[in-house]
C-alpha atoms as a PDB file:
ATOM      1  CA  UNK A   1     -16.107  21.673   6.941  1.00  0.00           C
ATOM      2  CA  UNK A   2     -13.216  23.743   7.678  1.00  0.00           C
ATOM      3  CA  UNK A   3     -13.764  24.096  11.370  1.00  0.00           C
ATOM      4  CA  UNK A   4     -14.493  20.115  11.621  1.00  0.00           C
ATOM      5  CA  UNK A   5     -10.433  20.090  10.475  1.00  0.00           C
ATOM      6  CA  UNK A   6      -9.290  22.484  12.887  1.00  0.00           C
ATOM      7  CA  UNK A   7     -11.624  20.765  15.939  1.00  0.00           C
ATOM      8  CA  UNK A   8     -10.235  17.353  14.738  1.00  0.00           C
ATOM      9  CA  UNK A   9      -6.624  18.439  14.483  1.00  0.00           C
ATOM     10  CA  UNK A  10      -7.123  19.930  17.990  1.00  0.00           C
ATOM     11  CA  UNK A  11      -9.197  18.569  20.123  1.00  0.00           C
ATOM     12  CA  UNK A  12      -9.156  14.846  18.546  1.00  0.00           C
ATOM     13  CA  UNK A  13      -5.433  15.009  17.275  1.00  0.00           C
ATOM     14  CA  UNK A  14      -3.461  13.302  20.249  1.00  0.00           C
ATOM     15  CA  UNK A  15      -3.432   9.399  19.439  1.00  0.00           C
ATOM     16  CA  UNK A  16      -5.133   7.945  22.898  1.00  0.00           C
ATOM     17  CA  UNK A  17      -6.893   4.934  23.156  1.00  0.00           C
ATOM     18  CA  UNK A  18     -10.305   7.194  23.499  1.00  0.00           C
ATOM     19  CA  UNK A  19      -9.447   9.394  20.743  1.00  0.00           C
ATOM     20  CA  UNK A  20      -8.810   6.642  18.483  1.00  0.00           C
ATOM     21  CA  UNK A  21     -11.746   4.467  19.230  1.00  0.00           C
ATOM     22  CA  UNK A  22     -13.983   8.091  18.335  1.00  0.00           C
ATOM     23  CA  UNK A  23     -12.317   8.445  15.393  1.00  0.00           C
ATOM     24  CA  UNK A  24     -12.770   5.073  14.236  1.00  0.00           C
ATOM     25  CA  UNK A  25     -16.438   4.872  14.998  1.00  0.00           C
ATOM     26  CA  UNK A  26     -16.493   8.037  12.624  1.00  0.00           C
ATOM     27  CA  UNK A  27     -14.817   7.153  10.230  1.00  0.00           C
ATOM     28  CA  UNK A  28     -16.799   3.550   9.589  1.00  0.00           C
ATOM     29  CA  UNK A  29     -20.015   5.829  10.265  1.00  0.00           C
ATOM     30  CA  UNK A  30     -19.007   8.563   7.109  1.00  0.00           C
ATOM     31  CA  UNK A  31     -17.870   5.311   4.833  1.00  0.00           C
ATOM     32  CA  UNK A  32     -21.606   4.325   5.630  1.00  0.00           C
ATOM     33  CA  UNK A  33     -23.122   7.572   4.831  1.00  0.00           C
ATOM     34  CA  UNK A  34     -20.588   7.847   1.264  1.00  0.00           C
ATOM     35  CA  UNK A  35     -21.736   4.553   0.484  1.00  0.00           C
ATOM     36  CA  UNK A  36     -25.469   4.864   0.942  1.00  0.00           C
ATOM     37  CA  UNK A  37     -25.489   8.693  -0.692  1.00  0.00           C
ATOM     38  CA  UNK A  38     -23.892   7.389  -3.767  1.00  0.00           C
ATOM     39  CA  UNK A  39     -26.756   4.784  -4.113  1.00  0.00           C
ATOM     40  CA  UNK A  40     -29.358   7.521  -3.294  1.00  0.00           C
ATOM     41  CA  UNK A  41     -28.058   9.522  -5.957  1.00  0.00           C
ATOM     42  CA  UNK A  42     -28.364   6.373  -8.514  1.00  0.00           C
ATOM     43  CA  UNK A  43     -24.691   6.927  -9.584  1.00  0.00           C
ATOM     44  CA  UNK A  44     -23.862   3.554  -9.127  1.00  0.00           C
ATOM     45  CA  UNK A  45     -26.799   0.941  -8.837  1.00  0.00           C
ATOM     46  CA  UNK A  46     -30.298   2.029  -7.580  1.00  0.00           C
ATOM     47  CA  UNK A  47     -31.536  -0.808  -5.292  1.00  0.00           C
ATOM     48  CA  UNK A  48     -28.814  -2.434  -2.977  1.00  0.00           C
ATOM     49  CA  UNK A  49     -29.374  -6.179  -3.060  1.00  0.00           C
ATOM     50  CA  UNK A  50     -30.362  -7.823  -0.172  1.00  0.00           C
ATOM     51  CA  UNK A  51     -27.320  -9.800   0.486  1.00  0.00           C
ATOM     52  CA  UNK A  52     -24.757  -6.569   0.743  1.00  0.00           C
ATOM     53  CA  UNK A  53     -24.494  -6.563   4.444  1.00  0.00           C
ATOM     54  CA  UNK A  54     -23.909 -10.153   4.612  1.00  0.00           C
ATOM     55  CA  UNK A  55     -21.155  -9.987   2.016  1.00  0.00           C
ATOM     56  CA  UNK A  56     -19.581  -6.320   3.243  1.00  0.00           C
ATOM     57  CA  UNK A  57     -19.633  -8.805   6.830  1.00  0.00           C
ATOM     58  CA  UNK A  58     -17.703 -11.468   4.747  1.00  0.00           C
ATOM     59  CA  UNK A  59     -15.411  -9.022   3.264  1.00  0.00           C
ATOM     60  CA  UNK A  60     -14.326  -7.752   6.853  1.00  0.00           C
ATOM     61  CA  UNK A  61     -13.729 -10.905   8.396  1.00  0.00           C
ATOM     62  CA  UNK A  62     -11.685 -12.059   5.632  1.00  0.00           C
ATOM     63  CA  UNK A  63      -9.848  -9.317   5.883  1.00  0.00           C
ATOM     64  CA  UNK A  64      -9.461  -9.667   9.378  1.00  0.00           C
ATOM     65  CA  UNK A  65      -8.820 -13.545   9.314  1.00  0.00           C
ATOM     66  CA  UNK A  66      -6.068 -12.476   6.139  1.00  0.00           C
ATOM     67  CA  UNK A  67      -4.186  -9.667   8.895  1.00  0.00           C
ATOM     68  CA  UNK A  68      -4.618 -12.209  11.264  1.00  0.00           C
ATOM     69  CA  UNK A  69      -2.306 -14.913   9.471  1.00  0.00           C
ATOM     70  CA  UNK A  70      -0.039 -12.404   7.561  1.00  0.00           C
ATOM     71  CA  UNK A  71       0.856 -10.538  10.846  1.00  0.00           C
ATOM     72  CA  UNK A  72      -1.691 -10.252  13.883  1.00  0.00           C
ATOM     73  CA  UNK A  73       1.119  -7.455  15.745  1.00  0.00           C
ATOM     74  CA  UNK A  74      -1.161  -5.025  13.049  1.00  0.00           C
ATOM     75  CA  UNK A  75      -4.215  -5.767  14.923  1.00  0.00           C
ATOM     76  CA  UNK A  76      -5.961  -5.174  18.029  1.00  0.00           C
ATOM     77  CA  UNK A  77      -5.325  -6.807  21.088  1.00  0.00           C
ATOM     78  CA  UNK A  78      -8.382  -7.997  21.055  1.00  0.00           C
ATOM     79  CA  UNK A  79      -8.543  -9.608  17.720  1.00  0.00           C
ATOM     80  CA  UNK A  80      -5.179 -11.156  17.694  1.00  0.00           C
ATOM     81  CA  UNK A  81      -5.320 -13.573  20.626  1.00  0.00           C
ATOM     82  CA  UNK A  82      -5.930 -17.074  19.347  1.00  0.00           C
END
């Protein structure tokens, strides 16, 4: 754990457009694993339904679609051209 800080801080820390797209690809990928481990462990609910991704998919794009009206300069190129 503690070398995963230092190698992030290091090697990962300067804010590039290749750095940031690795750390963002990580970062959904550990929310993934956090979310499926705590319904492995039955701490929450012990059967996902079959409808979560299509809902955590709605979720996103309304959140996207939200940024996009409130103020697209806070997203990506990409997703902020009409």
């Amino acid at each position: 754990w503690l070398a995963g800080l230092v190698g992030g801080y290091f090697v990962f820390g300067e804010n590039n457009n290749v750095n940031n797209q690795i750390i963002l690809y990580l970062f959904s990928r550990i929310l993934v694993g956090f979310a499926a481990s705590v319904v492995k462990s039955g701490t929450v609910i012990k059967e996902a339904p079959q409808s979560t991704f299509a809902m955590f998919a709605a979720i996103v794009w309304g959140c996207v679609m939200a940024l996009f009206e409130a103020d697209k300069s806070v997203l990506q190129s990409s997703l902020a051209k009409p």
